[in-house]
Structure formats: structure tokens, C-alpha cells
C-alpha atoms as a PDB file:
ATOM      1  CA  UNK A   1      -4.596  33.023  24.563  1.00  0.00           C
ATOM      2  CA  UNK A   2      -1.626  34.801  22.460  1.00  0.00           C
ATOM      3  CA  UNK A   3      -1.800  35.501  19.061  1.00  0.00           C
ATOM      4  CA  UNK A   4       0.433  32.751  17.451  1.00  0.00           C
ATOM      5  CA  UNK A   5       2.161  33.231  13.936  1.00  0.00           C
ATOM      6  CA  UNK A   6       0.563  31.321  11.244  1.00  0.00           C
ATOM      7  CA  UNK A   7       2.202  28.521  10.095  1.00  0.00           C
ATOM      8  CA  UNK A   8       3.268  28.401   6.340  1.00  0.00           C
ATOM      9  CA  UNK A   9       2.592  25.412   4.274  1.00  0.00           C
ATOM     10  CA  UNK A  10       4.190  25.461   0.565  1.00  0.00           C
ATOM     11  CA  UNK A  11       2.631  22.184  -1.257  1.00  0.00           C
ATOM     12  CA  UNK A  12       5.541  20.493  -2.879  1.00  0.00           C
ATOM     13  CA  UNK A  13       4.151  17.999  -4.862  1.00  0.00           C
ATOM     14  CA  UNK A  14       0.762  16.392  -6.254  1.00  0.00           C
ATOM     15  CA  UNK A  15       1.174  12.932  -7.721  1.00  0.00           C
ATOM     16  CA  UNK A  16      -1.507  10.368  -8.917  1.00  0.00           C
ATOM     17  CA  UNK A  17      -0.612   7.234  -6.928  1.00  0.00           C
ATOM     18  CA  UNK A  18      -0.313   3.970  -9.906  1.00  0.00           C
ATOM     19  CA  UNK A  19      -3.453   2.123  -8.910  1.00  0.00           C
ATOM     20  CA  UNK A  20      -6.454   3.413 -11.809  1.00  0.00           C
ATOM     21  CA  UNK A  21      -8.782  -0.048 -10.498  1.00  0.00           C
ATOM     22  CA  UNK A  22      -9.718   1.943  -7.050  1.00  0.00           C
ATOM     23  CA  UNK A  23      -8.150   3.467  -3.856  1.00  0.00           C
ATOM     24  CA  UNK A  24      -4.517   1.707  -3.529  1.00  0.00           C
ATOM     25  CA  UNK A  25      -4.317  -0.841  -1.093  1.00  0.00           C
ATOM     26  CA  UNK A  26      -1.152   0.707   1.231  1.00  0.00           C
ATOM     27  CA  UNK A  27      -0.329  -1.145   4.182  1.00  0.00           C
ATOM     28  CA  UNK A  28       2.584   0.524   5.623  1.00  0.00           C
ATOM     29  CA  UNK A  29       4.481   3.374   4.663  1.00  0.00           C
ATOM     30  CA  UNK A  30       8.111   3.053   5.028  1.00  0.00           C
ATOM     31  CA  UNK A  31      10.439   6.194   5.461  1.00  0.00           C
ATOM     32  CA  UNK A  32      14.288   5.967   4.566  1.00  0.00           C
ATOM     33  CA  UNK A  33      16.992   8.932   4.106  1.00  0.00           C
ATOM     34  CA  UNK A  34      19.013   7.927   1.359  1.00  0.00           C
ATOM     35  CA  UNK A  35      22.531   8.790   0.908  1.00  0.00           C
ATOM     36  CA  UNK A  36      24.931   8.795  -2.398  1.00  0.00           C
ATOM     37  CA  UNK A  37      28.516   9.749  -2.757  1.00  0.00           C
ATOM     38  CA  UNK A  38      29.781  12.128  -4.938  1.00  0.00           C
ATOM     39  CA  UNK A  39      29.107  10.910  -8.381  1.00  0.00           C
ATOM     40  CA  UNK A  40      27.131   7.646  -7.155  1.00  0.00           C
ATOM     41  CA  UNK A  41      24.007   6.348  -9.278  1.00  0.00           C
ATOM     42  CA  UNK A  42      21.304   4.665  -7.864  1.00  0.00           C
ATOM     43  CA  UNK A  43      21.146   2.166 -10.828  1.00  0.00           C
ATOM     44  CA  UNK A  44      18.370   1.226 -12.912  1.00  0.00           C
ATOM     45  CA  UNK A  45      16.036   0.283 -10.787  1.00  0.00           C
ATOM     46  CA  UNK A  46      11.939   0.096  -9.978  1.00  0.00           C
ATOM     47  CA  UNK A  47       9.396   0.226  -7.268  1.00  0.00           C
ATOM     48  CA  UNK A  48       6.432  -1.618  -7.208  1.00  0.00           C
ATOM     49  CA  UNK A  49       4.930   1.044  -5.314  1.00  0.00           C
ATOM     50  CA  UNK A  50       4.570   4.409  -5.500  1.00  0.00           C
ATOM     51  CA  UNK A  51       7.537   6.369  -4.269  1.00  0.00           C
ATOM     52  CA  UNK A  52       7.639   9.835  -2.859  1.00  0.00           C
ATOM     53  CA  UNK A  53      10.479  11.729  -1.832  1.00  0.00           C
ATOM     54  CA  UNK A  54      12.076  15.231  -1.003  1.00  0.00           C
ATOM     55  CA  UNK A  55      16.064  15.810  -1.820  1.00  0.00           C
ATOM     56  CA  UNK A  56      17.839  17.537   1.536  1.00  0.00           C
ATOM     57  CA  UNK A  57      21.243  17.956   0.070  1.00  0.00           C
ATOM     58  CA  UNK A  58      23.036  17.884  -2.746  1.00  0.00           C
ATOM     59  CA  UNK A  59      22.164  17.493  -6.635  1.00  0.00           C
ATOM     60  CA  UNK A  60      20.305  14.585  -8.151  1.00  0.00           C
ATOM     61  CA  UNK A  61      20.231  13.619 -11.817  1.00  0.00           C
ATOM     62  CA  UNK A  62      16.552  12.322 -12.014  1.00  0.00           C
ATOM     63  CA  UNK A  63      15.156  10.541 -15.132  1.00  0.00           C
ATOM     64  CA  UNK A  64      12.012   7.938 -15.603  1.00  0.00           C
ATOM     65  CA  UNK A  65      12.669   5.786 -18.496  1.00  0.00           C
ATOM     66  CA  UNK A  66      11.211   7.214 -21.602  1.00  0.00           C
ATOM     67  CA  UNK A  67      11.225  11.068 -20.179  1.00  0.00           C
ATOM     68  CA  UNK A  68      13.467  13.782 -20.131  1.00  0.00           C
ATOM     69  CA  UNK A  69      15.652  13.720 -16.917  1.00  0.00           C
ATOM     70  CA  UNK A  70      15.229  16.495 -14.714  1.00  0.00           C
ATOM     71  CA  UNK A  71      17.552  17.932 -11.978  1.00  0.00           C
ATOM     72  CA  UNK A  72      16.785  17.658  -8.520  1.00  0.00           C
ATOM     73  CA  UNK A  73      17.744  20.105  -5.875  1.00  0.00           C
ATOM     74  CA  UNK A  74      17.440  20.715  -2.307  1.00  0.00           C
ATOM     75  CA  UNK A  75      14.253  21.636  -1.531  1.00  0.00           C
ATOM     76  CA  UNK A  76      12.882  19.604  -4.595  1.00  0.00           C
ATOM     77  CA  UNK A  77      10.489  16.848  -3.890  1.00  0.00           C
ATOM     78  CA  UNK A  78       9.669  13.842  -6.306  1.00  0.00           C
ATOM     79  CA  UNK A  79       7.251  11.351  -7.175  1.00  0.00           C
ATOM     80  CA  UNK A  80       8.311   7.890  -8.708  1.00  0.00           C
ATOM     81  CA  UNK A  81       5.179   5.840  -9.959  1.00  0.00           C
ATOM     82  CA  UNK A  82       4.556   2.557  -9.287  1.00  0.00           C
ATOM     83  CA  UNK A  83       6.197  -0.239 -12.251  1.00  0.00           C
ATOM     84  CA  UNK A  84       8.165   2.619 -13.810  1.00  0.00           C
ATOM     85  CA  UNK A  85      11.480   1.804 -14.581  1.00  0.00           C
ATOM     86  CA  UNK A  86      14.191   4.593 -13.030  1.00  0.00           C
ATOM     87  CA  UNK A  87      16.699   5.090 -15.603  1.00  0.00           C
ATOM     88  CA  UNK A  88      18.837   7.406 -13.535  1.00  0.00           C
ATOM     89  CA  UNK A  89      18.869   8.853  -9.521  1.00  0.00           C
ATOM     90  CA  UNK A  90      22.521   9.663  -9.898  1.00  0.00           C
ATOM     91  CA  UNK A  91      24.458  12.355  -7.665  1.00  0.00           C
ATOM     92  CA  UNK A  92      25.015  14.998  -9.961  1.00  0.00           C
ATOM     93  CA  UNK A  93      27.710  16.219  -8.057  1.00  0.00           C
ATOM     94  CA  UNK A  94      31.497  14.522  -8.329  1.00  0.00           C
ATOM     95  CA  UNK A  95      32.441  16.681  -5.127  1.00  0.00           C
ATOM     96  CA  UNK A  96      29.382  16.591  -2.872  1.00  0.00           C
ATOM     97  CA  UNK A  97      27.338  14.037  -1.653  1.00  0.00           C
ATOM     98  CA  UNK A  98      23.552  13.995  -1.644  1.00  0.00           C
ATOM     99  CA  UNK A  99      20.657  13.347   0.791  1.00  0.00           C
ATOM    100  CA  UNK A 100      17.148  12.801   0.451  1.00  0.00           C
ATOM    101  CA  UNK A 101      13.916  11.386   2.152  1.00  0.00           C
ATOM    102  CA  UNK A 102      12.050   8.600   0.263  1.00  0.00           C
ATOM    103  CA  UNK A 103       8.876   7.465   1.140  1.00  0.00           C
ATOM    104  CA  UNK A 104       7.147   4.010  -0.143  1.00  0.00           C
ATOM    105  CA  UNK A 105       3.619   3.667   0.179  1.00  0.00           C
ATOM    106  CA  UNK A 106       3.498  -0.235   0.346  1.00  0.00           C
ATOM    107  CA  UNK A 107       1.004  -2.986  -0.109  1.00  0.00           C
ATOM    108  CA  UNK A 108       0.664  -5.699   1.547  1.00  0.00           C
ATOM    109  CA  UNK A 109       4.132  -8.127   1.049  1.00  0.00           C
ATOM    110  CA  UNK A 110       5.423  -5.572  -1.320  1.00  0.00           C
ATOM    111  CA  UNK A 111       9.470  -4.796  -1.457  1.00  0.00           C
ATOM    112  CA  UNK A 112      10.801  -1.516  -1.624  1.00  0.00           C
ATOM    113  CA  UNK A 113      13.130  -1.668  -4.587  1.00  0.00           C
ATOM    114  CA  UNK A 114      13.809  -4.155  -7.588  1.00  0.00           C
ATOM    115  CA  UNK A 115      17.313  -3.102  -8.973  1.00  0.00           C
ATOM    116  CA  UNK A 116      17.525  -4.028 -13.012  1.00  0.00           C
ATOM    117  CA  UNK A 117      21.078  -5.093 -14.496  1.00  0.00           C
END
């Protein structure tokens, strides 16, 4: 057998998932790339699940209610607990567009998204 190269692993992210009363009861895990035009906010909005994600292009303005926003870039992955409110997942960018890969780790019957007006 060849010698093959190793393959690199970088860990992105750690994130405690929102359940504290045991192991979360996930059902499903649904995948979706997500895209926003130049200068497009996500809205206020909330999961009732845990949402991970990893941006693939672009800029995102990224802020949890009640926290300093943070910057997203390419590259950067993310972690969006459970019941938090998300005060901003804006395109930071009035020129580009922006892509990323969210991932919701959902319960039985659970919806991906609430939006808040």
C-alpha cells in the first residue's frame, strides 16, 4: 500500500448545544446555503434550535442580542444557540454578496427560523 498524505483537520468551532436538562433530543439535521445581497440583513430573528454554520463568501455582520457583534469572514464558522434572539446576520458588504452553510440541529416538529418584527 502507498504512503498517503495525511489529511489536515483545523477544528473550527466548539459550541455547547442549548439543552443543560440532558443530551438534546435532535431528530434531523437540516443543511441550507444561505445567500444575501450586497447590503441584505437577515432580520431579527431566532432559532429554536441550535444553529451552526460556516461563511463561504463574503462579509457578515454577526451580533446575538445583548453581545458585541463580531465580523464574519470566509473561512469563519459560527454557532447560534438555541432561543437567542439574532440581532443582526447582515452582509457587511454593499458591493458583494455573501454565502454561507447553516446547519440546524432539530427536534422533533421544530422550525428552522422564527423571524421577530
Amino acid at each position: 500500500m502507498a504512503d498517503r498524505a495525511p489529511i489536515n483537520r483545523v477544528n473550527l468551532l466548539g459550541a455547547a448545544l442549548a439543552s443543560v436538562a440532558g443530551p438534546p433530543s435532535v431528530e434531523r439535521v437540516e443543511v441550507a446555503r444561505v445567500e444575501l445581497a450586497p447590503g441584505q440583513p437577515a432580520g431579527r430573528h431566532f432559532h429554536p434550535c441550535d444553529v451552526v454554520g460556516y461563511v463561504v463568501s463574503g462579509s457578515i455582520h454577526f451580533e446575538i442580542a445583548g453581545e458585541p457583534g463580531t465580523m464574519l469572514a470566509a473561512g469563519d464558522a459560527f454557532h447560534e444557540p438555541a432561543g437567542r434572539e439574532i440581532a443582526h446576520f447582515d452582509n457587511a458588504s454593499s458591493e458583494q454578496p455573501a454565502t454561507f452553510i447553516a446547519c440546524y440541529l432539530l427536534a422533533p416538529g421544530e422550525q428552522r427560523l422564527i423571524e421577530m418584527l
